[in-house]
C-alpha atoms as a PDB file:
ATOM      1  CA  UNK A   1     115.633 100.776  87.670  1.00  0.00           C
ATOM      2  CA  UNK A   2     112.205 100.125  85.950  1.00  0.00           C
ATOM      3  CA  UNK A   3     110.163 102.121  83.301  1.00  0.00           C
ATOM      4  CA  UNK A   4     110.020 105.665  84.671  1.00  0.00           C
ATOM      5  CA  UNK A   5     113.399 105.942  86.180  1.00  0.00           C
ATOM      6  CA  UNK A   6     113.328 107.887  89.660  1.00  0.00           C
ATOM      7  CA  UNK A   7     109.668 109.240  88.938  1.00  0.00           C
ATOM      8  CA  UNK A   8     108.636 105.603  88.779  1.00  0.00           C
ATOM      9  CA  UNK A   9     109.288 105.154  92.605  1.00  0.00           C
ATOM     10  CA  UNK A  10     107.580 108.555  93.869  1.00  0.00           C
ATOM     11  CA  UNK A  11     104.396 107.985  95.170  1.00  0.00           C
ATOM     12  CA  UNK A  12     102.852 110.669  93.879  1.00  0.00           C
ATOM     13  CA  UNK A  13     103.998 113.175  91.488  1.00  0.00           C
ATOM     14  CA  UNK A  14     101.692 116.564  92.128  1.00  0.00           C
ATOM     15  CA  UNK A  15     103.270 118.778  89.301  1.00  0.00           C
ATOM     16  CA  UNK A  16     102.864 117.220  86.115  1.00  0.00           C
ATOM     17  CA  UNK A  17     100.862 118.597  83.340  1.00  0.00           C
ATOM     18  CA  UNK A  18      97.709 116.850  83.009  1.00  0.00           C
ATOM     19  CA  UNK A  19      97.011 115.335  86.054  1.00  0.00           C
ATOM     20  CA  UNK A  20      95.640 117.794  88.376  1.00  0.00           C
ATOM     21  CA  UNK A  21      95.285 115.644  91.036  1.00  0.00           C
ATOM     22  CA  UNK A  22      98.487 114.016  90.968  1.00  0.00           C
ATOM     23  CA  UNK A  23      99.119 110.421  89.899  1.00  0.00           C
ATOM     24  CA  UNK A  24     101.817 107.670  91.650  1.00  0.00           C
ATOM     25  CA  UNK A  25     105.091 107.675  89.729  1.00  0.00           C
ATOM     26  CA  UNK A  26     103.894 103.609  89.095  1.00  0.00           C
ATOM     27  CA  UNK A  27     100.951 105.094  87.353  1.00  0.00           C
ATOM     28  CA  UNK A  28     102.607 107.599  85.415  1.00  0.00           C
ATOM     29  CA  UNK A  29     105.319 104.804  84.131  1.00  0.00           C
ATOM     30  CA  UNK A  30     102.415 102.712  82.754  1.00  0.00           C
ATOM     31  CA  UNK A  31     101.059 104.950  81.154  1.00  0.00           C
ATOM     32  CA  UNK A  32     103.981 105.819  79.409  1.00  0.00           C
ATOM     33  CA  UNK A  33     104.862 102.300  78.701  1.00  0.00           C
ATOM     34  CA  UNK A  34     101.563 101.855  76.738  1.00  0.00           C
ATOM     35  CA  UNK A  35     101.401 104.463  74.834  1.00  0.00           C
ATOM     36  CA  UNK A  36     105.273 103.879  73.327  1.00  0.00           C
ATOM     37  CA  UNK A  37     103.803 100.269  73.352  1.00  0.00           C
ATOM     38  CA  UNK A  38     100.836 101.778  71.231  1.00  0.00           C
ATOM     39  CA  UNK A  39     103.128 103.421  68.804  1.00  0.00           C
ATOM     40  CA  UNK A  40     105.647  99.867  68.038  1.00  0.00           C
ATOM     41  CA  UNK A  41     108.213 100.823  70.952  1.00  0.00           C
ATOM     42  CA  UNK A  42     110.005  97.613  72.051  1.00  0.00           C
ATOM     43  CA  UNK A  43     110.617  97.885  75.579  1.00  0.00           C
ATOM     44  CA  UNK A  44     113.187  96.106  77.656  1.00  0.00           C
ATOM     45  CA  UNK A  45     114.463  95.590  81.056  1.00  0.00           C
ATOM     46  CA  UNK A  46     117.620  97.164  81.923  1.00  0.00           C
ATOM     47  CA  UNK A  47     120.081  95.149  80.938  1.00  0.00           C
ATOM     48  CA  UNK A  48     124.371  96.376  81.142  1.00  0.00           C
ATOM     49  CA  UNK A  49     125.610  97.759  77.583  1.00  0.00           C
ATOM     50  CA  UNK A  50     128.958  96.485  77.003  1.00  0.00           C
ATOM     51  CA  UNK A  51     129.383  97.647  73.291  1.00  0.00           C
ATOM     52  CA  UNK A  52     128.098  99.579  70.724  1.00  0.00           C
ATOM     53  CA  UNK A  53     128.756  99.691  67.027  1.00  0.00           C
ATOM     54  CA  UNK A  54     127.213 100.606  63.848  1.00  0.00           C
ATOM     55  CA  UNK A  55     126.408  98.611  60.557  1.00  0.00           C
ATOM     56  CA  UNK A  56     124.490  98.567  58.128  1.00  0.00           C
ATOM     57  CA  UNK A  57     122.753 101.352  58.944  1.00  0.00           C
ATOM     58  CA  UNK A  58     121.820  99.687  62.479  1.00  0.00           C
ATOM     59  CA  UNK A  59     122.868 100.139  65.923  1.00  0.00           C
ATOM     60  CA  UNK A  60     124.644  96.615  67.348  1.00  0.00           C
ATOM     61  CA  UNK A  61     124.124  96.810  71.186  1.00  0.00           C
ATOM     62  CA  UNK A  62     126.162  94.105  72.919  1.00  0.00           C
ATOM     63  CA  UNK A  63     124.936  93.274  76.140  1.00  0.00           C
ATOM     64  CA  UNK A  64     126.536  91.796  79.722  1.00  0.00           C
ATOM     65  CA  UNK A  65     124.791  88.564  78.833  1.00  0.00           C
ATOM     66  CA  UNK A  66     126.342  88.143  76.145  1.00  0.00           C
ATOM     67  CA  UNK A  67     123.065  88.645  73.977  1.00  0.00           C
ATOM     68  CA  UNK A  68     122.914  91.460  70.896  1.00  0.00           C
ATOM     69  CA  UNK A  69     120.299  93.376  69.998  1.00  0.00           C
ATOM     70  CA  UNK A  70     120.091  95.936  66.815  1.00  0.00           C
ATOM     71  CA  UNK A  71     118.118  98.987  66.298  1.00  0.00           C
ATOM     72  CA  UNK A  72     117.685 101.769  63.666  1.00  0.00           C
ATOM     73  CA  UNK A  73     117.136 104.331  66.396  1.00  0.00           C
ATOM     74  CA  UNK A  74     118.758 104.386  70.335  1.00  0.00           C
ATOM     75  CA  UNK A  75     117.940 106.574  73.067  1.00  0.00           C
ATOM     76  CA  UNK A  76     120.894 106.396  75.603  1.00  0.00           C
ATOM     77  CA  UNK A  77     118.978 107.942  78.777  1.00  0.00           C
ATOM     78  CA  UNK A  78     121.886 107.888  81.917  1.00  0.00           C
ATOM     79  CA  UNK A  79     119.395 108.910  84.535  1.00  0.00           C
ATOM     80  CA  UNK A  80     120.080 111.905  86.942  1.00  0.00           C
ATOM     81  CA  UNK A  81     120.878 111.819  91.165  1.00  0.00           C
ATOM     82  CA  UNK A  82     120.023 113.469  93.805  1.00  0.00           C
ATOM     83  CA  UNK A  83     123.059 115.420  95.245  1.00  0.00           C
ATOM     84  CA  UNK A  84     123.092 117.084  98.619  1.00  0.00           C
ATOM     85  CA  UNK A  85     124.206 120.996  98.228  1.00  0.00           C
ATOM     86  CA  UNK A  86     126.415 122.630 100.635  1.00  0.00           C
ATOM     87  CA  UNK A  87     123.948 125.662 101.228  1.00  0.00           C
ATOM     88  CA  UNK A  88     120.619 125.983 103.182  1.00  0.00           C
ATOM     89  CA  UNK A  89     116.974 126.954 102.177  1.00  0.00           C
ATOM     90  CA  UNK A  90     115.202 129.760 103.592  1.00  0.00           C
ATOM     91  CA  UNK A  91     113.504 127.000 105.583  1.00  0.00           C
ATOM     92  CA  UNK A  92     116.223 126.041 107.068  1.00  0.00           C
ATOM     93  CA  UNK A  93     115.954 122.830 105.515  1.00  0.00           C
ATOM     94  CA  UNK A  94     118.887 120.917 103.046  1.00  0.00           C
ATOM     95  CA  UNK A  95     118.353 121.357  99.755  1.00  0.00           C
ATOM     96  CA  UNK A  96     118.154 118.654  97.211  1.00  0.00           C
ATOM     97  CA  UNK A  97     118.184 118.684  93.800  1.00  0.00           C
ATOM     98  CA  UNK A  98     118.828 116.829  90.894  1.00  0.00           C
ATOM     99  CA  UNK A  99     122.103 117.186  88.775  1.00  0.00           C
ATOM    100  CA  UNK A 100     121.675 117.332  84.919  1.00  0.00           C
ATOM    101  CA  UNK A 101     123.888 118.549  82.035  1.00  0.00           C
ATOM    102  CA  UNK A 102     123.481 122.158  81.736  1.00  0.00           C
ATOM    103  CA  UNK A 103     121.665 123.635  78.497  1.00  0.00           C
ATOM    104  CA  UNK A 104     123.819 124.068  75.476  1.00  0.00           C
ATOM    105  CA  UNK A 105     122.552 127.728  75.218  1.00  0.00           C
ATOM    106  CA  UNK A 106     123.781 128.539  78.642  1.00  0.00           C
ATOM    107  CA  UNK A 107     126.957 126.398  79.443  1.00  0.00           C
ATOM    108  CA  UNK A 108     127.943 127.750  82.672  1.00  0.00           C
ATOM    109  CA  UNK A 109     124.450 128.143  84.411  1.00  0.00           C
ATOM    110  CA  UNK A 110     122.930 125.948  86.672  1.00  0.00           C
ATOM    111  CA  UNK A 111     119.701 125.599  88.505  1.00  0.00           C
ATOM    112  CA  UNK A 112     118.262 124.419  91.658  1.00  0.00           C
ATOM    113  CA  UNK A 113     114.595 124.641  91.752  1.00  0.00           C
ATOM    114  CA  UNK A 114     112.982 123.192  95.019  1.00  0.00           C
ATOM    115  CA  UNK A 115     114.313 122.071  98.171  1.00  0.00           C
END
């Protein structure tokens, strides 16, 4: 998956702060690929970690390929999925959410907003 993760592929996201007409999740990706750009981001495609160690002070990232890479600073992001819940909306419709590690302040609780 490219820049954006799963909001990359929607084709249009109506609910985020700024845009009140909506943008496509393309849009929104760019945009956020250019402005990390902007402030010295280096940006990647996704490539299949296959170790990680730490020296010197950096962050040794072996990749598939074979290739390393070393940063000061790494942001491990695993994504989220859409799951199918076992109970029905008021619609009548399936609901669908996605799954995400619930908050440290609230360890059992979890949320499903939408459907």
């Amino acid at each position: 998956m490219g820049p954006g993760g799963q909001a990359g592929t929607s084709s249009k996201i109506e609910n985020y702060l700024g845009f009140p007409t909506g943008l496509s999740g393309t849009d929104l990706a760019n945009r956020a690929v250019l402005q990390a750009e902007k402030f010295g981001a280096m940006l990647s495609a996704p490539a299949e970690v296959t170790r990680l160690r730490s020296e010197n002070g950096y962050h040794m990232i072996g990749l598939e390929s074979g290739e390393e890479v070393s940063a000061k600073c790494i942001l491990i992001a695993t994504g989220a999925s859409y799951r199918k819940l076992s109970v029905t909306a008021a619609s009548g419709s399936r609901a669908q959410v996605s799954i995400t590690p619930p908050p440290r302040w609230r360890p059992n609780c979890a949320v499903a907003l939408g459907s």
